[in-house]
N, C-alpha and C. Protein backbone atom coordinates (compact mmCIF):
# COMPACT_ATOMS: atom_id res chain seq x y z
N UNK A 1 0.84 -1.17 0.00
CA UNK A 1 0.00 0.00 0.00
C UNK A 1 0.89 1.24 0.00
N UNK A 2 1.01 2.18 -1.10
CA UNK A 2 1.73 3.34 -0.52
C UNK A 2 1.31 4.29 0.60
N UNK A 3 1.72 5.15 0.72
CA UNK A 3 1.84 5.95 1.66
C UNK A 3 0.85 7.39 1.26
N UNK A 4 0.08 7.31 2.60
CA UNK A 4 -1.17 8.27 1.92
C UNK A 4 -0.27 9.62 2.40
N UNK A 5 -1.25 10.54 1.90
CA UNK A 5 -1.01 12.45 1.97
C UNK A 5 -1.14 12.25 3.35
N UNK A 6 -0.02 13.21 4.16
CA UNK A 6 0.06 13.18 5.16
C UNK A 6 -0.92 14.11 6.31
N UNK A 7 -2.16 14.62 5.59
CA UNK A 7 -3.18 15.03 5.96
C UNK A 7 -3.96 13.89 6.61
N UNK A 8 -3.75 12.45 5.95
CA UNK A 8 -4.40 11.61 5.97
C UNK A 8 -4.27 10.30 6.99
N UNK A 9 -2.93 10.52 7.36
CA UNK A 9 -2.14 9.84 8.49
C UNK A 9 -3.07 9.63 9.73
N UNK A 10 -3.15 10.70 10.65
CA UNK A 10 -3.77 11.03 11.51
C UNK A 10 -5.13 10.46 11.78
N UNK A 11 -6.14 10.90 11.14
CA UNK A 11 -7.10 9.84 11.26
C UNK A 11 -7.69 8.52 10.95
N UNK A 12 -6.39 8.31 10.18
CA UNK A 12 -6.15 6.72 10.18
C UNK A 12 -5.42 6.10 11.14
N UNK A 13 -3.94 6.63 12.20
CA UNK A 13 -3.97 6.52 12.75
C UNK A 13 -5.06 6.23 14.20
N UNK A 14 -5.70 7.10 14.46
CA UNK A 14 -6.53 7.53 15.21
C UNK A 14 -8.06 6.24 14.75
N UNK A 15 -8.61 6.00 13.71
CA UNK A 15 -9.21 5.28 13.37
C UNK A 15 -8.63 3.66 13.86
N UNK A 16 -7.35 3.22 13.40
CA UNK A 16 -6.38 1.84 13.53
C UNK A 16 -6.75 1.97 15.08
N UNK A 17 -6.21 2.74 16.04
CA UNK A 17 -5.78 2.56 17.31
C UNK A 17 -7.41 2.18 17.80
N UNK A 18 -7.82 2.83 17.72
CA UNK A 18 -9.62 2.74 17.88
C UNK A 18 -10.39 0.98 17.99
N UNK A 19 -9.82 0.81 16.59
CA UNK A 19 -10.33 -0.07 16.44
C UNK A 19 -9.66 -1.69 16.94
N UNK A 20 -8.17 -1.52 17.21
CA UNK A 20 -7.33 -2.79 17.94
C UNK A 20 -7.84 -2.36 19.23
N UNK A 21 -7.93 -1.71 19.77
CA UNK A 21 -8.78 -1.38 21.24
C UNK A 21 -9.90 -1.94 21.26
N UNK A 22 -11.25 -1.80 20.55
CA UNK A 22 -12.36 -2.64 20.53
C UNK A 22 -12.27 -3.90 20.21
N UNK A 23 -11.29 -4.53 19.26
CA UNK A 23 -11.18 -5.93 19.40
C UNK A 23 -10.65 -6.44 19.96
N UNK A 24 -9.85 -6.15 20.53
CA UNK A 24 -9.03 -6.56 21.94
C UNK A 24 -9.87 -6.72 22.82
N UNK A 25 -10.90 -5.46 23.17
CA UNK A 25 -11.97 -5.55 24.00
C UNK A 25 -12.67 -6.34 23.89
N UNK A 26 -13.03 -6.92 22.64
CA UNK A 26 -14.14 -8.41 22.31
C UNK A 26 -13.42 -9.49 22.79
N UNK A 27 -12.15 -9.63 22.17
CA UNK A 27 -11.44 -10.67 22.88
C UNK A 27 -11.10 -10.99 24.17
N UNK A 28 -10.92 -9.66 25.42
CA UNK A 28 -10.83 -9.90 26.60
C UNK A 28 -12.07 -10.42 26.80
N UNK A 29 -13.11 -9.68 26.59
CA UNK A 29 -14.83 -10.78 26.71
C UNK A 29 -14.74 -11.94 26.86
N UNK A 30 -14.01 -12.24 25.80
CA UNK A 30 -14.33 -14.00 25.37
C UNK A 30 -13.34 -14.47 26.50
N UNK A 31 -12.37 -13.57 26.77
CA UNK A 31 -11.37 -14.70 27.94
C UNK A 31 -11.78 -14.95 28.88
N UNK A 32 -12.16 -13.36 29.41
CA UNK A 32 -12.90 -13.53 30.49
C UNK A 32 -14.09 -14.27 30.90
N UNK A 33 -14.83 -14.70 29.89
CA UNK A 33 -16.07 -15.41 30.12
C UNK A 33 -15.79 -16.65 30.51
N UNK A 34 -14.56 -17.22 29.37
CA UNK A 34 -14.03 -18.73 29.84
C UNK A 34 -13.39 -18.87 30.81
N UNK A 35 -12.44 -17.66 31.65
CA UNK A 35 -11.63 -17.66 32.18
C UNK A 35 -12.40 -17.55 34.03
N UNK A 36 -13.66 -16.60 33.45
CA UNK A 36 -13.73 -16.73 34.87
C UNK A 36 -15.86 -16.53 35.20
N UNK A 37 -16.28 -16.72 34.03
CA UNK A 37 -17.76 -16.57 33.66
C UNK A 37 -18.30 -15.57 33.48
N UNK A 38 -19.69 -16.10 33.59
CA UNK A 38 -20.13 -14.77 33.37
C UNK A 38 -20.45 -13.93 34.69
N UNK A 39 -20.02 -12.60 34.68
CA UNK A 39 -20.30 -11.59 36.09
C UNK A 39 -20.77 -10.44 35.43
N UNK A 40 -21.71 -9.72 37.08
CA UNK A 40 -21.95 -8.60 36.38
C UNK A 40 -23.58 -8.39 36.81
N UNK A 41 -23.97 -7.01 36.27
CA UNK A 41 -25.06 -7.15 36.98
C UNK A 41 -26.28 -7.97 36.18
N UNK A 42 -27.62 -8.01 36.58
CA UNK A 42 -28.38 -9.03 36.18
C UNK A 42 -28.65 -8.89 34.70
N UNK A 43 -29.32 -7.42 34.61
CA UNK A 43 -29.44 -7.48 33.28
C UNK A 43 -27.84 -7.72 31.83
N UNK A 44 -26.85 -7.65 32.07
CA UNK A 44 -26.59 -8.01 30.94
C UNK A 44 -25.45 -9.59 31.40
N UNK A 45 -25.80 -9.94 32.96
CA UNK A 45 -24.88 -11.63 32.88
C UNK A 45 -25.58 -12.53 32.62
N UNK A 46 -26.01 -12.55 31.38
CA UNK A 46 -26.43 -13.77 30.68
C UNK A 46 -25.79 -14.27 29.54
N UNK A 47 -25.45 -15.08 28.70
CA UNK A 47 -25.05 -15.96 28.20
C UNK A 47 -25.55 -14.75 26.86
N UNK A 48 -26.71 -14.26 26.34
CA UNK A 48 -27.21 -13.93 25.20
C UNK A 48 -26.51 -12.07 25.19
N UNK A 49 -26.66 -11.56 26.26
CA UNK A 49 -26.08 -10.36 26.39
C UNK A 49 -24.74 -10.32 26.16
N UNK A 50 -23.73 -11.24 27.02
CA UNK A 50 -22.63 -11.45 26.41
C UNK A 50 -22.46 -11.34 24.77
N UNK A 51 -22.70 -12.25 24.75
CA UNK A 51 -22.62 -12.51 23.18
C UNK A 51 -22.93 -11.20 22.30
N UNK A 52 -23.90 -10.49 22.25
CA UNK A 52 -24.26 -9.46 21.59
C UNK A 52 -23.04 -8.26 22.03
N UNK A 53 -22.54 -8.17 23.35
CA UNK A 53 -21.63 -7.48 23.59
C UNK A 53 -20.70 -7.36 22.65
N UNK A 54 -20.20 -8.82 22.66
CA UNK A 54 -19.01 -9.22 22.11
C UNK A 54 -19.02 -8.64 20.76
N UNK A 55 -20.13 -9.29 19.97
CA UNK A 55 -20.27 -9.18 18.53
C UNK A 55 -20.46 -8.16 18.16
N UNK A 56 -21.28 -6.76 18.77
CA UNK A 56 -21.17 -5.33 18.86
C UNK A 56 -19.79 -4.72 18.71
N UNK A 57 -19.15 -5.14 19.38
CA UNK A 57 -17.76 -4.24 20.07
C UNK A 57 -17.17 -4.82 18.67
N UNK A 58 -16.62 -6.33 18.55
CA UNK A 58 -15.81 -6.38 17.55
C UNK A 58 -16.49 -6.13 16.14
N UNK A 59 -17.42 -6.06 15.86
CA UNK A 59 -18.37 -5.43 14.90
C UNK A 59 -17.96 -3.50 14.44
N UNK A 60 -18.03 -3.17 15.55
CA UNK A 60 -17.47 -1.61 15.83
C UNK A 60 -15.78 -1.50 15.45
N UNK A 61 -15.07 -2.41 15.76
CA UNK A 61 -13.84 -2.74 16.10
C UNK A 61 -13.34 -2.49 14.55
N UNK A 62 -14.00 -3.92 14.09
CA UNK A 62 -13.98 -3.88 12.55
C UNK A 62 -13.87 -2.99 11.29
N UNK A 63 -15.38 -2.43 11.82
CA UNK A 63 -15.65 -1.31 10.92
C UNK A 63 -14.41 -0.15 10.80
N UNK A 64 -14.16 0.36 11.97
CA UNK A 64 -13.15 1.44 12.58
C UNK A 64 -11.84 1.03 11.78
N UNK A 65 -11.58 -0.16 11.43
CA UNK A 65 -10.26 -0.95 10.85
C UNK A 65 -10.47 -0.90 8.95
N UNK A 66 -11.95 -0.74 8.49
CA UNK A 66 -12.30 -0.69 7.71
C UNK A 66 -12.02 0.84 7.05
N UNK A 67 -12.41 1.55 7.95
CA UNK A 67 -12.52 3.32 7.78
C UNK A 67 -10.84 3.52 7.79
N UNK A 68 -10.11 2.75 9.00
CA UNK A 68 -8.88 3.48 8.59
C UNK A 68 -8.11 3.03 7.14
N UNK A 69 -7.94 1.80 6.93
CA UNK A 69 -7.54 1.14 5.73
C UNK A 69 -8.21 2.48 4.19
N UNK A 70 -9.59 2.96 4.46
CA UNK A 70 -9.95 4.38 3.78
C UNK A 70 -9.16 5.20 3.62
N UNK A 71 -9.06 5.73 5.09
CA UNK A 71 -8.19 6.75 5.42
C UNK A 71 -6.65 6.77 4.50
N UNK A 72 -6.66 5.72 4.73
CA UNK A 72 -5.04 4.94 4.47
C UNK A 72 -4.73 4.97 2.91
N UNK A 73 -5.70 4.95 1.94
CA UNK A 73 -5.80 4.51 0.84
C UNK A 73 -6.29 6.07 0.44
N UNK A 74 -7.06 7.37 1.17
CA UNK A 74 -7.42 8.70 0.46
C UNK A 74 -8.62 8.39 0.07
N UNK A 75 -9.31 7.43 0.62
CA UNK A 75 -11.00 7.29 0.03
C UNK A 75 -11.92 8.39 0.62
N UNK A 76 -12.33 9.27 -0.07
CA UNK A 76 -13.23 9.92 0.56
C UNK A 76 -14.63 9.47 1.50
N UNK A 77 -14.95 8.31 1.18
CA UNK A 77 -15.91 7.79 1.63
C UNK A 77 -15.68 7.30 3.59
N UNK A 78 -14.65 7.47 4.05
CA UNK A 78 -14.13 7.29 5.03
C UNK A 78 -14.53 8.21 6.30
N UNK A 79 -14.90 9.25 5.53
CA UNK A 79 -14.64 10.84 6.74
C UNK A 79 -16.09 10.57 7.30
N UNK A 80 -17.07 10.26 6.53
CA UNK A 80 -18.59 10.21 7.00
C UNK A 80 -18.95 9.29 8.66
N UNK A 81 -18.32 7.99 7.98
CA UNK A 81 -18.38 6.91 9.14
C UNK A 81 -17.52 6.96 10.01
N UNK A 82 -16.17 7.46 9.86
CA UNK A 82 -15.02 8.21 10.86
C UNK A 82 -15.92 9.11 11.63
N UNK A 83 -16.61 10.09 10.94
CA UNK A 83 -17.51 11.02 12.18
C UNK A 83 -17.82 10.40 13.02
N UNK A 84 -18.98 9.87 12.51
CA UNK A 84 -19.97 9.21 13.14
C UNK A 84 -19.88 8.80 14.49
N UNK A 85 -18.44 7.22 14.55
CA UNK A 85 -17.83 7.00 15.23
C UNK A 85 -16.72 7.37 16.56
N UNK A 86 -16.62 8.73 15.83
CA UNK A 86 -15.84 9.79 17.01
C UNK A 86 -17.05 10.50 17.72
N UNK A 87 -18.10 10.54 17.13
CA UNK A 87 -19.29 10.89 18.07
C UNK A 87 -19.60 10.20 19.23
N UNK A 88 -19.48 8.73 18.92
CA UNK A 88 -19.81 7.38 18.98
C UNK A 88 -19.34 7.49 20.62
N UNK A 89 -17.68 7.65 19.76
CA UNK A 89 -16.31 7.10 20.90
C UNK A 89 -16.89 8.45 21.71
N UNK A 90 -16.80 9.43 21.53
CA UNK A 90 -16.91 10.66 22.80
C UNK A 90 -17.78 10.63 23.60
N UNK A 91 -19.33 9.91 23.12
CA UNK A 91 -19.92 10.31 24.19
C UNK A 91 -19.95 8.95 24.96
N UNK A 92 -19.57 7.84 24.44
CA UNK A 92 -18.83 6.90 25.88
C UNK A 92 -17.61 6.99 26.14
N UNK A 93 -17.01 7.67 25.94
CA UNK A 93 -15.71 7.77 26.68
C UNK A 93 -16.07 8.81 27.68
N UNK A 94 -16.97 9.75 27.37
CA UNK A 94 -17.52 10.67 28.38
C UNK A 94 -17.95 9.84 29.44
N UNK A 95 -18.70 8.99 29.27
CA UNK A 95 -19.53 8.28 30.45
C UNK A 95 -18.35 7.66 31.17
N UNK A 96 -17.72 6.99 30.38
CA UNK A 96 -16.84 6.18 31.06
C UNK A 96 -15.86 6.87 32.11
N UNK A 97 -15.62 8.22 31.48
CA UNK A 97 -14.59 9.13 32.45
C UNK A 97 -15.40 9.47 33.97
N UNK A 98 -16.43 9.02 33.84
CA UNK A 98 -17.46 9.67 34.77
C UNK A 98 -17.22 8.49 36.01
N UNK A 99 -16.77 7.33 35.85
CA UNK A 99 -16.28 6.15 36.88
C UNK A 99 -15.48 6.37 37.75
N UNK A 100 -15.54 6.08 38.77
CA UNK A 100 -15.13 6.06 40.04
C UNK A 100 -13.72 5.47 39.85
N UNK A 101 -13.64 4.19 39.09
CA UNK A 101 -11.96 3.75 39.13
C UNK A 101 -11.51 4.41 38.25
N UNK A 102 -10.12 4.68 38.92
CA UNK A 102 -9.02 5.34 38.30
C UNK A 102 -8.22 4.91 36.52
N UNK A 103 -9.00 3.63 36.72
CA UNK A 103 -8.40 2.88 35.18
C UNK A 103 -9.46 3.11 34.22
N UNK A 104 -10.52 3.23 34.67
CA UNK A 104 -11.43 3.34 33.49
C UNK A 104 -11.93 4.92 33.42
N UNK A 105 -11.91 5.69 34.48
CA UNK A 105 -11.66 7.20 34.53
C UNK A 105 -10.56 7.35 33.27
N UNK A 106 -9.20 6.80 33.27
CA UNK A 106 -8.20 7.49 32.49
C UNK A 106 -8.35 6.75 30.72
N UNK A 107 -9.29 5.78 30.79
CA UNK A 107 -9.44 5.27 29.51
C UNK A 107 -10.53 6.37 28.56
N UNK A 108 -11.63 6.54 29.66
CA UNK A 108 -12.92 7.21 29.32
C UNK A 108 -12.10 8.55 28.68
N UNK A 109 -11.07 9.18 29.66
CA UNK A 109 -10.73 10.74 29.10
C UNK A 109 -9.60 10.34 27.68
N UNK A 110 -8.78 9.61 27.64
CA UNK A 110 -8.25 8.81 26.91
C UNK A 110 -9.20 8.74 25.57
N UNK A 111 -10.63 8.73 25.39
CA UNK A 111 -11.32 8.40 24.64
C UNK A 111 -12.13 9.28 23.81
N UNK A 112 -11.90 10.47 24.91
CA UNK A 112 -12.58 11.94 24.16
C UNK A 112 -11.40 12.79 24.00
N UNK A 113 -10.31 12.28 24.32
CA UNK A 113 -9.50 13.40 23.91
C UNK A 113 -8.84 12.93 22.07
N UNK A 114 -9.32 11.45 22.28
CA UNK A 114 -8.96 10.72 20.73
C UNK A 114 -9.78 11.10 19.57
N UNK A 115 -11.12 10.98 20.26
CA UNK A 115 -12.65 11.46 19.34
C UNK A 115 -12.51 12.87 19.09
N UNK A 116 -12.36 14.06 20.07
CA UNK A 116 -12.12 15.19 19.75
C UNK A 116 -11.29 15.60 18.62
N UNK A 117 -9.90 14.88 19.16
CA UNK A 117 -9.00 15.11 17.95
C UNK A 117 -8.90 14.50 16.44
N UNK A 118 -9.67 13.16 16.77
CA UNK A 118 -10.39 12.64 15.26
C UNK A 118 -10.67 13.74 15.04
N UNK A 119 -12.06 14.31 15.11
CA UNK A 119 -12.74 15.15 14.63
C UNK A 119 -12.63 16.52 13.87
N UNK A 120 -12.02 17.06 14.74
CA UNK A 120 -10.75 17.89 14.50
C UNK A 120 -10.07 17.84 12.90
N UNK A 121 -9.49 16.78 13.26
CA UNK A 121 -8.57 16.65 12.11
C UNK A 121 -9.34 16.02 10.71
N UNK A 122 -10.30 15.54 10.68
CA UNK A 122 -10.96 15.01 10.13
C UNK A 122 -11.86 16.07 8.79
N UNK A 123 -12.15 17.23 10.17
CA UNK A 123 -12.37 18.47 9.27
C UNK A 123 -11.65 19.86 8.96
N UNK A 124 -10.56 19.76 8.87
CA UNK A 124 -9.46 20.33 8.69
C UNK A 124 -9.73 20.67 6.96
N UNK A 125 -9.47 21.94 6.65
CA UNK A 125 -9.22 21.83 5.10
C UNK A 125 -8.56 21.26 4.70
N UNK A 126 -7.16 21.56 4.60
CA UNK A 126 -6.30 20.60 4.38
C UNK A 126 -6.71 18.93 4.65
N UNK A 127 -7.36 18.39 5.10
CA UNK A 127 -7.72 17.14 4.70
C UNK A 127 -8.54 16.71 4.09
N UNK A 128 -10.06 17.75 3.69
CA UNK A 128 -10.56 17.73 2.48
C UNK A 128 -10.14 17.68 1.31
N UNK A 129 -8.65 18.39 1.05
CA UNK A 129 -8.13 18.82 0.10
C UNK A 129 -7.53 17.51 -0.46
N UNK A 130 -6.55 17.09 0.30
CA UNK A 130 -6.08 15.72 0.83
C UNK A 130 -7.38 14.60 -0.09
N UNK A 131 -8.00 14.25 0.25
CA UNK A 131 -9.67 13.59 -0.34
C UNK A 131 -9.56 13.75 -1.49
N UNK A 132 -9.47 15.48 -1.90
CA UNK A 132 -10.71 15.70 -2.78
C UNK A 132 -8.90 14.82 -4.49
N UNK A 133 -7.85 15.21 -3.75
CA UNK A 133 -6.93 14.50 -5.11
C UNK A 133 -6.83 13.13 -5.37
């Protein structure tokens, strides 16, 4: 693959990292389920909630891996669902910053300061410009 306009770096970056984070996250699921069951509160420790978790997140995971490979390549079609998704990521990473533990506090802010700066950069002229060749 060559090497995209360096307008274009960034939120492919930012897209890639995104998305090995959510599948990683599907995959800790799955360890954890075998590793130590299902926990948690009532409504989602069931066997069917799991599952939809899982397949959500790496579903999300995916896509995000899809958009950057866009990014990566100068597809314009990329920036739409890149939004979307930094919407996505900010307003749970918001929630998440809102937690009491210190690890998922620093993931949550971790998560809007990524989405912000997606965003950001995403609508930058210079990265329209970037697109539009």
């Amino acid at each position: 693959m060559p090497a995209p306009e360096r307008h274009l770096v960034g939120p492919a970056a930012i897209s890639a990292v995104q998305a090995v984070a959510l599948l990683g996250y599907a995959v800790f699921d799955i360890v954890e389920a075998i590793r130590v069951g299902i926990t948690g509160p009532a409504e989602v420790s069931n066997p069917m909630a799991l599952l939809l978790v899982i397949v959500l997140t790496a579903l999300f995971g995916a896509g995000l891996l899809w958009v950057a490979i866009g990014w990566w390549r100068g597809r314009s079609w990329a920036r739409s669902p890149f939004v979307v998704a930094q919407i996505i990521v900010g307003l749970l990473g918001f929630e998440v910053a809102q937690s009491s533990g210190p690890v998922e506090r620093t993931v949550g802010i971790i998560a809007v300061v990524m989405a912000v700066l997606g965003l950001v950069l995403a609508m930058l002229p210079a990265t329209g410009r970037a697109l539009e060749d």
